[in-house]
N, C-alpha and C. Protein backbone atom coordinates (compact mmCIF):
# COMPACT_ATOMS: atom_id res chain seq x y z
N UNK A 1 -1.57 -3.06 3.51
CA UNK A 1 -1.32 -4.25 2.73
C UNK A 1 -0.12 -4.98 3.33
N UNK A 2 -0.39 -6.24 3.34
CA UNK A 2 0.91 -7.22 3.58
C UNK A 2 1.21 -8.33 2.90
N UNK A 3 2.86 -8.33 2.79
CA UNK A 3 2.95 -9.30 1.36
C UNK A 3 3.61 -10.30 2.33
N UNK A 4 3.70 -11.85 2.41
CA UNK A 4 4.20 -12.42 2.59
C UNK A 4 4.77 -13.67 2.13
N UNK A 5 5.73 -14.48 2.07
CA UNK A 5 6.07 -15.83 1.78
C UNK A 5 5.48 -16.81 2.20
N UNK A 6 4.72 -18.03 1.50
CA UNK A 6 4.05 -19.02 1.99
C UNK A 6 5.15 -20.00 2.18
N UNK A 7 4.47 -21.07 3.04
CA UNK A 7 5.53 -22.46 2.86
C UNK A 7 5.56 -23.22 2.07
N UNK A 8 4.99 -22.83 0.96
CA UNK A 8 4.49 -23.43 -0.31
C UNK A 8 5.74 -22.75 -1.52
N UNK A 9 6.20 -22.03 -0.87
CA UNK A 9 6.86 -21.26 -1.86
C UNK A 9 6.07 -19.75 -2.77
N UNK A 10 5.05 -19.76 -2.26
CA UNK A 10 4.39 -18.92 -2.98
C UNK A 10 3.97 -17.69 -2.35
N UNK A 11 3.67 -16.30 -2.78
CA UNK A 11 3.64 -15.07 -2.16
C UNK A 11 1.80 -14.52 -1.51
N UNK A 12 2.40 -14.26 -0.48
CA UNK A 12 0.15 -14.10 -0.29
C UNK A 12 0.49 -12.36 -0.10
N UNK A 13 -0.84 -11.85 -0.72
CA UNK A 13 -0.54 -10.38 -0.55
C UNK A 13 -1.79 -10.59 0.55
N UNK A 14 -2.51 -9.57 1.47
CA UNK A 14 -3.28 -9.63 1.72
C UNK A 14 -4.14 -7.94 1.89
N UNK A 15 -4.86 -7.79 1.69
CA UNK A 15 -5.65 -6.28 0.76
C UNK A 15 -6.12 -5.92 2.56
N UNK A 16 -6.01 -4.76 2.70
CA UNK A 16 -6.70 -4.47 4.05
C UNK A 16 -7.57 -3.81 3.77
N UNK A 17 -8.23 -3.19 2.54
CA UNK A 17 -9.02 -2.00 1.97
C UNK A 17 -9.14 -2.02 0.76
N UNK A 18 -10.21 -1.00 0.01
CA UNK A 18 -10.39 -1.08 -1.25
C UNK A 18 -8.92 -0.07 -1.92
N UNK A 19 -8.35 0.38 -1.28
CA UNK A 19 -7.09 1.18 -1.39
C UNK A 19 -5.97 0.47 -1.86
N UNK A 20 -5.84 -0.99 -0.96
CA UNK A 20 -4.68 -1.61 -1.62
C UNK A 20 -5.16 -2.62 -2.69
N UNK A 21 -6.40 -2.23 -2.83
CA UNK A 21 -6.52 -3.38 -4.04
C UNK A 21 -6.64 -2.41 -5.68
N UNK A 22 -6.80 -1.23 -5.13
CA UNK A 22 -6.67 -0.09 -6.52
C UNK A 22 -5.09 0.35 -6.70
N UNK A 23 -4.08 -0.19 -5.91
CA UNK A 23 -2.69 -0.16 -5.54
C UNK A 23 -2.09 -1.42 -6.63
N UNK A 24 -2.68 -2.37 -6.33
CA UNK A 24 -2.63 -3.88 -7.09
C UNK A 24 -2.85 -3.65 -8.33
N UNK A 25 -4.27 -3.06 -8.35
CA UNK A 25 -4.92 -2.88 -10.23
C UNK A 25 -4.00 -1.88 -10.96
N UNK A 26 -3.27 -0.67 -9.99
CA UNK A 26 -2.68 -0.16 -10.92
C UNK A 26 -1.21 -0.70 -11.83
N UNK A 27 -0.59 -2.04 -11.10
CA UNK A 27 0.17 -2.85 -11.74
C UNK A 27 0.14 -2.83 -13.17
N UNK A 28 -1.23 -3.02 -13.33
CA UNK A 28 -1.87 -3.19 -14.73
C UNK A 28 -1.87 -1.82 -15.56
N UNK A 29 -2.19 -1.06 -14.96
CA UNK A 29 -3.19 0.75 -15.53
C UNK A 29 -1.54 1.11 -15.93
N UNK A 30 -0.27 0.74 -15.25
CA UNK A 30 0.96 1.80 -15.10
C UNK A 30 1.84 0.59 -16.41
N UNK A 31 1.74 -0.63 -16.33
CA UNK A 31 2.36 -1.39 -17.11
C UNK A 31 1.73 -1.10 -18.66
N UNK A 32 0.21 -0.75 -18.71
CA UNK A 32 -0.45 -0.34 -20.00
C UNK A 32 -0.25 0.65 -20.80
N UNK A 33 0.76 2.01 -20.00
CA UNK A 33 0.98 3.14 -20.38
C UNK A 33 2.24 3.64 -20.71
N UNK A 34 2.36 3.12 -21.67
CA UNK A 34 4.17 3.38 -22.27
C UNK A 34 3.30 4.32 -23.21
N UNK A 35 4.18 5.73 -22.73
CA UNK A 35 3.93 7.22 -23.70
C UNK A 35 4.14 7.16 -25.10
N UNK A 36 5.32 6.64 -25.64
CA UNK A 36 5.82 6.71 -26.82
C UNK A 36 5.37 5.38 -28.19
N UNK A 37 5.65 4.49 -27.57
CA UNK A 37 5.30 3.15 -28.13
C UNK A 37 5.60 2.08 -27.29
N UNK A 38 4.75 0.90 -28.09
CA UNK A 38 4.93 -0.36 -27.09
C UNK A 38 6.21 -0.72 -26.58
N UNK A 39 6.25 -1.31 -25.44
CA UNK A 39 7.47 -2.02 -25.06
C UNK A 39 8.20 -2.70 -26.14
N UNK A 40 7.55 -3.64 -26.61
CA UNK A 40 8.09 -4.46 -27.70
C UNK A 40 8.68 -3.79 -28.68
N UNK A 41 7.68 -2.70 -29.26
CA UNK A 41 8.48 -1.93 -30.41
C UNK A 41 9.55 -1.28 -29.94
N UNK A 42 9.78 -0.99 -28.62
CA UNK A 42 10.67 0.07 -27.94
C UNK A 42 12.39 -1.18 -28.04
N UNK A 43 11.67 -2.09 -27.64
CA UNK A 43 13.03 -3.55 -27.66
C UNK A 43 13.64 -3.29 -29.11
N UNK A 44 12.50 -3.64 -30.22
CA UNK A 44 12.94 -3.76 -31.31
C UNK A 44 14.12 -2.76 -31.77
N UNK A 45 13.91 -1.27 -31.74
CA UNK A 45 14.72 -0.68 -31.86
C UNK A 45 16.00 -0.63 -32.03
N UNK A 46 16.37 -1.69 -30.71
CA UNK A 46 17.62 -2.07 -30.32
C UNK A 46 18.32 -3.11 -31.46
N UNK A 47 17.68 -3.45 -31.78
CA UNK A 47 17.69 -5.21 -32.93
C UNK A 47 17.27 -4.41 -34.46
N UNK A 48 17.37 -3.02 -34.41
CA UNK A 48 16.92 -2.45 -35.86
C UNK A 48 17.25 -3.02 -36.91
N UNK A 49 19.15 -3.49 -37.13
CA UNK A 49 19.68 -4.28 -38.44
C UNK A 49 19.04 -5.90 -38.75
N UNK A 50 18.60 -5.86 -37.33
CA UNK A 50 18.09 -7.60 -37.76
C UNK A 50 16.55 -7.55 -38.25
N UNK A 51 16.52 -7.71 -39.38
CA UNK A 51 15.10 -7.89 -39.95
C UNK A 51 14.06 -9.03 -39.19
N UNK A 52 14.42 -10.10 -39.05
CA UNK A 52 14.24 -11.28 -38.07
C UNK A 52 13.53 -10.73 -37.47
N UNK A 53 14.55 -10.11 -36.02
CA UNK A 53 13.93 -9.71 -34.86
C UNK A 53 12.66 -9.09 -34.82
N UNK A 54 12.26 -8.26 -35.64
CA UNK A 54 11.09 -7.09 -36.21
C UNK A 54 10.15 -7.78 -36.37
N UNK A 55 10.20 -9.15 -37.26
CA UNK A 55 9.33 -9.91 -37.83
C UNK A 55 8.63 -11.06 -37.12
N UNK A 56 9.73 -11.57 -36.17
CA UNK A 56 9.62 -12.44 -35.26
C UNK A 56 9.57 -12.37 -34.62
N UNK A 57 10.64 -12.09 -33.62
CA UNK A 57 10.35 -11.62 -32.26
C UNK A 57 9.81 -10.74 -31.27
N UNK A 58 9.31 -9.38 -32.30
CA UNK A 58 8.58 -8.11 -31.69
C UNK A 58 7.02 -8.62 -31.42
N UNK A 59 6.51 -9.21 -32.41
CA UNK A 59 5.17 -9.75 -32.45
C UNK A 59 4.88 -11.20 -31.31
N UNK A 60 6.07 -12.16 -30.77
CA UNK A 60 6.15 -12.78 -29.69
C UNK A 60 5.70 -11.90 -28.76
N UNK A 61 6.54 -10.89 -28.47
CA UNK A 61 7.43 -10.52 -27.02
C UNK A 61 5.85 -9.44 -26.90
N UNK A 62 5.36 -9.19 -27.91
CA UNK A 62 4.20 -8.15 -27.82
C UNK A 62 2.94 -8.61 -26.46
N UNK A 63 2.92 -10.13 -27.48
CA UNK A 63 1.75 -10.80 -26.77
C UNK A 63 2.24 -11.98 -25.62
N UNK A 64 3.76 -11.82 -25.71
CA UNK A 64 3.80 -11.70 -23.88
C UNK A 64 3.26 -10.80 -23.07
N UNK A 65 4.25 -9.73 -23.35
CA UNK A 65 3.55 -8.39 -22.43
C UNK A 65 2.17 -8.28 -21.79
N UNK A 66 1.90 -8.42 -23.14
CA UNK A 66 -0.19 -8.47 -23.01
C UNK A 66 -1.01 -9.35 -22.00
N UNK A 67 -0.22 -10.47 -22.06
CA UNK A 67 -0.26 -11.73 -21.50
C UNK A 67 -0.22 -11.75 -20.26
N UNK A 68 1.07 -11.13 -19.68
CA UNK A 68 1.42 -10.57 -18.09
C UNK A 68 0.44 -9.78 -17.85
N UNK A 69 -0.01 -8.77 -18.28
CA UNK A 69 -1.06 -8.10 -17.64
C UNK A 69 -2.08 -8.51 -17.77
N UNK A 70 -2.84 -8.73 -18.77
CA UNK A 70 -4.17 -9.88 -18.54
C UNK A 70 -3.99 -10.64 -17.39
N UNK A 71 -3.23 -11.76 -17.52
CA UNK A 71 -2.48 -12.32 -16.41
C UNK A 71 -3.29 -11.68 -14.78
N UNK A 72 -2.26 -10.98 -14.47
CA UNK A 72 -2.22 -9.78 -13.66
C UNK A 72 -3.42 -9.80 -13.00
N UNK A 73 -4.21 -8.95 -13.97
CA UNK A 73 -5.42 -8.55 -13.61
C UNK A 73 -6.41 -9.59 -13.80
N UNK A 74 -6.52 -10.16 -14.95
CA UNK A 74 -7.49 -11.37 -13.69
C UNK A 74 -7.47 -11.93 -12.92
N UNK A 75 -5.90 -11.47 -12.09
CA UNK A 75 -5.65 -12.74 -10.78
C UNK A 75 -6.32 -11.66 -10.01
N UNK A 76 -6.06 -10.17 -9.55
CA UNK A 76 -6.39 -9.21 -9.07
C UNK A 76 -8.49 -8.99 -8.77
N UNK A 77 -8.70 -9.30 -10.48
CA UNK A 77 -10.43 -9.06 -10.34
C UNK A 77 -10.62 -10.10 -9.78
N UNK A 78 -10.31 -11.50 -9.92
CA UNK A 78 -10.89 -12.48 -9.23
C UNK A 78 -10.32 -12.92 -7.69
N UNK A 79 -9.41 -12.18 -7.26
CA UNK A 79 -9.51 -12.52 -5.69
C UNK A 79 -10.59 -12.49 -4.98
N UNK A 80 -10.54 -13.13 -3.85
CA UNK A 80 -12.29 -13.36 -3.46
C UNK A 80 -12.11 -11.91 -1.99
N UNK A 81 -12.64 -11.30 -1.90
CA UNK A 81 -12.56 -10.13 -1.36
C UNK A 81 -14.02 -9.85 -0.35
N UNK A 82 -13.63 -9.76 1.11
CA UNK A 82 -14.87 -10.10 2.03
C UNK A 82 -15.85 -8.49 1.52
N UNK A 83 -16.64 -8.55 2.43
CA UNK A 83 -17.63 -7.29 1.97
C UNK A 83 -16.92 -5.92 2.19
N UNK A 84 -16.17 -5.96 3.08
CA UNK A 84 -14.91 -5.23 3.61
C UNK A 84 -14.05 -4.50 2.85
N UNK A 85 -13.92 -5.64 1.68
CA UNK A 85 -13.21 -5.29 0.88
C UNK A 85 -11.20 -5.65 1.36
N UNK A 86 -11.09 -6.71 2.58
CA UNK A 86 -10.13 -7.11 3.07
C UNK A 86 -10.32 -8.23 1.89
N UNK A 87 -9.02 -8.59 1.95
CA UNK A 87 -8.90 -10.26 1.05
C UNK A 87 -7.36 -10.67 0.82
N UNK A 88 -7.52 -11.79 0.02
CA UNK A 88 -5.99 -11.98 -0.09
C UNK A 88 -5.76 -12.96 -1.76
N UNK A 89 -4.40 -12.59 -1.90
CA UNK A 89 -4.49 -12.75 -3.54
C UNK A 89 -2.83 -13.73 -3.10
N UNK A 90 -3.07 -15.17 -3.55
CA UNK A 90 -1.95 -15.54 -3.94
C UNK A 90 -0.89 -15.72 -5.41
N UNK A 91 0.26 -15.04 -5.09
CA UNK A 91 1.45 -15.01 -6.11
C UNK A 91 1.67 -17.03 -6.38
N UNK A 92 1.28 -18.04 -6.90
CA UNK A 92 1.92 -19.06 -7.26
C UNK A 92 3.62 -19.07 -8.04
N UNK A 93 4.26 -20.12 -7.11
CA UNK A 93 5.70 -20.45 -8.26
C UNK A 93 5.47 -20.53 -10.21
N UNK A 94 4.27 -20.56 -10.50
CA UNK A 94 4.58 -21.27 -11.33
C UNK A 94 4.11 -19.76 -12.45
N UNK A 95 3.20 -18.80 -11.29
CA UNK A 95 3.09 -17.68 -11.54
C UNK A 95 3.94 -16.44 -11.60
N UNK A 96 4.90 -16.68 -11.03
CA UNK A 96 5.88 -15.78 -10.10
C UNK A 96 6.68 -14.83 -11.92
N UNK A 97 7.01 -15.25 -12.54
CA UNK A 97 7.73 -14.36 -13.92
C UNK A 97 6.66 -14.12 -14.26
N UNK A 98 5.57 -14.81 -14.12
CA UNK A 98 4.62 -13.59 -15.16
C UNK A 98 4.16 -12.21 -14.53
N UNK A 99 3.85 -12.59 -13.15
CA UNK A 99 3.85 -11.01 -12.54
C UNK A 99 5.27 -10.42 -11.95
N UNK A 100 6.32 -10.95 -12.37
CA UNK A 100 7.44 -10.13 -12.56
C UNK A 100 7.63 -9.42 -13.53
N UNK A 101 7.32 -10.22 -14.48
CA UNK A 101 7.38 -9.32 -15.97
C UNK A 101 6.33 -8.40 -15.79
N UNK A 102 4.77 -8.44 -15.83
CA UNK A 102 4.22 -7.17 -15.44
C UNK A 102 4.27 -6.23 -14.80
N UNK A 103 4.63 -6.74 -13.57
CA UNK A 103 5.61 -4.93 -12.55
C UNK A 103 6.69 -4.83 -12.88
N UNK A 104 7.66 -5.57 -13.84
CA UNK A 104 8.94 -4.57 -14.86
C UNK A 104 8.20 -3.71 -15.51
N UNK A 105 6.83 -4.22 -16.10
CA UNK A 105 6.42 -3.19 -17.44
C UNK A 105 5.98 -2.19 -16.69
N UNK A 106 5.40 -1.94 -15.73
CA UNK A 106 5.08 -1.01 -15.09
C UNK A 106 6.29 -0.20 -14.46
N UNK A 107 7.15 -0.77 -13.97
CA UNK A 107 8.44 0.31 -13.40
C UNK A 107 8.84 0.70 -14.44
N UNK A 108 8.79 0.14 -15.95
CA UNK A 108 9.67 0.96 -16.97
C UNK A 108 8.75 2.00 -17.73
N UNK A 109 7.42 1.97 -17.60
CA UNK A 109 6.59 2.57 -17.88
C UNK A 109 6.39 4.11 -17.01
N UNK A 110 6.56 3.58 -15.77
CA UNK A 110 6.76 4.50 -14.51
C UNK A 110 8.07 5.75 -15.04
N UNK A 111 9.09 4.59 -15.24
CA UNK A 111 10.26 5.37 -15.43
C UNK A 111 10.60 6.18 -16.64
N UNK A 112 10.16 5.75 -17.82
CA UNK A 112 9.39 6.50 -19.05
C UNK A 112 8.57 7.59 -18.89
N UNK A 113 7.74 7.72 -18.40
CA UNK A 113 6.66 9.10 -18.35
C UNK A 113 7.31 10.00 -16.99
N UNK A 114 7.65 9.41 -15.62
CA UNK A 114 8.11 10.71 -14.51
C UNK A 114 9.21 10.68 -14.27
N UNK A 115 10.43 10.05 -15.45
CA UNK A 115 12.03 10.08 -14.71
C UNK A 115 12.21 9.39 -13.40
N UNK A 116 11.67 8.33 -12.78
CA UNK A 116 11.62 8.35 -11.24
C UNK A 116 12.99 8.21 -10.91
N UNK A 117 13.65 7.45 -11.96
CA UNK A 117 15.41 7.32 -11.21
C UNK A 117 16.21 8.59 -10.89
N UNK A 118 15.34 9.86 -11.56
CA UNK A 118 16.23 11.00 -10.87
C UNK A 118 16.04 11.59 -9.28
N UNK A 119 14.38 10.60 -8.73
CA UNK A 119 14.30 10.96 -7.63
C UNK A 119 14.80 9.69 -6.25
N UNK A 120 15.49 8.77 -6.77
CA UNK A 120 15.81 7.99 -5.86
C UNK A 120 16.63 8.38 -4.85
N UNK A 121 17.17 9.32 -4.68
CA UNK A 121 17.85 9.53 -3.65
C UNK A 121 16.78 10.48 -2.67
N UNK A 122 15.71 10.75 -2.76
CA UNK A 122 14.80 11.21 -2.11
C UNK A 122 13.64 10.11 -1.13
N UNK A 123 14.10 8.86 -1.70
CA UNK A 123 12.75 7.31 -1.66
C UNK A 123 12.65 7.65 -0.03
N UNK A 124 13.49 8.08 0.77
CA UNK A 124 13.93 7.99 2.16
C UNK A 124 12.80 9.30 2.68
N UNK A 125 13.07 10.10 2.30
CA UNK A 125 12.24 11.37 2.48
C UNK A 125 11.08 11.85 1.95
N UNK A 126 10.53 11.08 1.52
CA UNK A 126 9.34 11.29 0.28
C UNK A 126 7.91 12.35 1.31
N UNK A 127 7.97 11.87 2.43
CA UNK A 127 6.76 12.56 2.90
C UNK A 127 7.26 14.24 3.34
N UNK A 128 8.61 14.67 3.33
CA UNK A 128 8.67 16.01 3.69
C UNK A 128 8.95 16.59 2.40
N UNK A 129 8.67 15.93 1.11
CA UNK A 129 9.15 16.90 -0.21
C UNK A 129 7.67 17.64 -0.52
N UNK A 130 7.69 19.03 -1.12
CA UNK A 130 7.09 19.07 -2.09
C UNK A 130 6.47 18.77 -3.28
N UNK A 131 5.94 17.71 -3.60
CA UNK A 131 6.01 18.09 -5.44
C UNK A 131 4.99 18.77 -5.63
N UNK A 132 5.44 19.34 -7.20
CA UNK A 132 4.38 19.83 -8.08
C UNK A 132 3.24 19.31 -8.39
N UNK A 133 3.88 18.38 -8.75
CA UNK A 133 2.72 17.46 -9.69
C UNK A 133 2.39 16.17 -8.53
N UNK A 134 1.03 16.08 -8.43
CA UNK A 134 0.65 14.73 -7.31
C UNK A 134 0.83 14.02 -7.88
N UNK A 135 0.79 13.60 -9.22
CA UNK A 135 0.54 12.34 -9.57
C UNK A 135 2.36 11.77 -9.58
N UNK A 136 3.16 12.39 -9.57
CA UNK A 136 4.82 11.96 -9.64
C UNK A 136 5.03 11.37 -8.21
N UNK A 137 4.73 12.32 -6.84
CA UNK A 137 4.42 11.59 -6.21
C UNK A 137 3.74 10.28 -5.72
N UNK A 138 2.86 10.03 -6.75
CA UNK A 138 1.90 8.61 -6.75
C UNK A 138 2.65 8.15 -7.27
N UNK A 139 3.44 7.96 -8.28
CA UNK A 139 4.15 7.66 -9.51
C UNK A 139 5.45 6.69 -8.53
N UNK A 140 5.92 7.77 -7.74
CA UNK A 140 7.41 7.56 -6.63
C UNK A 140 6.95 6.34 -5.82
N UNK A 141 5.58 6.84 -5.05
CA UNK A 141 5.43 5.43 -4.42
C UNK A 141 4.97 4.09 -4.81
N UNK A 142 4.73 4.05 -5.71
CA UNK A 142 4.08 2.93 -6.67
C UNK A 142 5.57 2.17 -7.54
N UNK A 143 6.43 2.90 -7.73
CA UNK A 143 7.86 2.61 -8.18
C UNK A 143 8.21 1.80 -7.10
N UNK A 144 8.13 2.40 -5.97
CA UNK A 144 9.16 1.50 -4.93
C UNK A 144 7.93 0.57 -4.32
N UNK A 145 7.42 0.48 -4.26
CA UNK A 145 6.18 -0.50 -4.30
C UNK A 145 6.35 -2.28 -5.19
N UNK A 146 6.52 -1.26 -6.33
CA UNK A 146 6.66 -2.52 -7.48
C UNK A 146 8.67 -2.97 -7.12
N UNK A 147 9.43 -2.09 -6.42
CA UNK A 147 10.17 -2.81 -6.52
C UNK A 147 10.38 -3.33 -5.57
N UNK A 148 9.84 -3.35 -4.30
CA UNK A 148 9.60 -4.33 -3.33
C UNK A 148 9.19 -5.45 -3.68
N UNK A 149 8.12 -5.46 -4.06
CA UNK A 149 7.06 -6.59 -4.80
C UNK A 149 8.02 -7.76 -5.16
N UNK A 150 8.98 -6.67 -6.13
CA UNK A 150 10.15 -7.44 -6.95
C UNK A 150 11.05 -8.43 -6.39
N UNK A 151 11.56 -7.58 -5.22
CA UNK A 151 12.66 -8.07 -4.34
C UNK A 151 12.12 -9.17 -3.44
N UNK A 152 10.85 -9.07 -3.00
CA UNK A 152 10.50 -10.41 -2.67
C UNK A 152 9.93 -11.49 -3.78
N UNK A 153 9.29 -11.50 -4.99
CA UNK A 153 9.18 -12.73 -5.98
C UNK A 153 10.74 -13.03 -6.07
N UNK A 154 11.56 -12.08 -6.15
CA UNK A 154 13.08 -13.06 -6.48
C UNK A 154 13.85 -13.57 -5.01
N UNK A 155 13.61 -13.11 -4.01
CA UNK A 155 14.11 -13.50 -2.81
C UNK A 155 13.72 -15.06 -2.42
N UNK A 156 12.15 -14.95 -2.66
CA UNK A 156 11.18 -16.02 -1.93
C UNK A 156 10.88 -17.25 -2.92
N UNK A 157 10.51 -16.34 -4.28
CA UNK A 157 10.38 -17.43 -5.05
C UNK A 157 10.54 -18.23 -6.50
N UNK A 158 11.37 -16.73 -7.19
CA UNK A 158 12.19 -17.00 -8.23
C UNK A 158 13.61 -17.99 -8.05
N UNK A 159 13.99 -18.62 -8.36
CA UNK A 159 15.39 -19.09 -8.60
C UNK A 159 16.41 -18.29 -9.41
């Protein structure tokens, strides 16, 4: 997969396989899976004394969330993708926070279920570790994945 900056301001990923496009969809699958409770309810928490917030703003911020990943993934199902399964999916400016906000929900989702921030000092060495569990490993590279992703929507085309 290769992500690049247009002169348009806008980000082109381009899929070399059906691999990086199940890489893409999981944006969605990893942002959907907060263990405990929703994101939103998880915010609220924080805002417990304010009745307001609970009433108002949890039920906003909900069907943002929702929004980003819908979002997301219909930009993802509808890229036009050769028989190959090569293709290319453009990030628009005007798109750029909404699939930021969806690969936050996914890195915090990430970081919720496998701890990944306890393995960052490993990001360098990842192919000579062990793990136990494969899927933490999937988990590790899909973290720094999404925060690449990240570092270029805010480099290239966030303000």
């Amino acid at each position: 997969m290769r992500v690049a900056p247009t002169l348009d301001r806008s980000l082109r990923i381009d899929a070399e396989n059906a691999t990086d496009w199940l890489v893409l969809e999981m944006i969605c699958t990893d942002a959907s899976q907060m263990p405990d409770e929703p994101l939103a309810d998880k915010l609220a928490l924080f805002m417990a004394a304010d009745e307001d917030w609970t009433e108002l703003i949890t039920p906003e911020l909900a069907d943002q969330f929702s929004s980003q990943i819908i979002h997301v993934s219909r930009a993802i199902s509808t890229a036009e993708k050769a028989q190959d399964l090569t293709g290319s999916l453009f990030i628009k400016p005007e798109e750029a926070n909404t699939w930021f906000g969806a690969i936050n929900q996914a890195r915090l989702s990430l970081e919720e279920r496998f701890e990944v921030s306890k393995y960052d000092d490993l990001a360098d060495d990842e192919q000579s570790i062990e793990f136990e569990d494969p899927s933490l490993k999937a988990a590790i590279i899909r973290y720094h994945f999404y925060t690449s992703l990240q570092s270029i929507l805010l480099e290239y085309i966030l303000d």
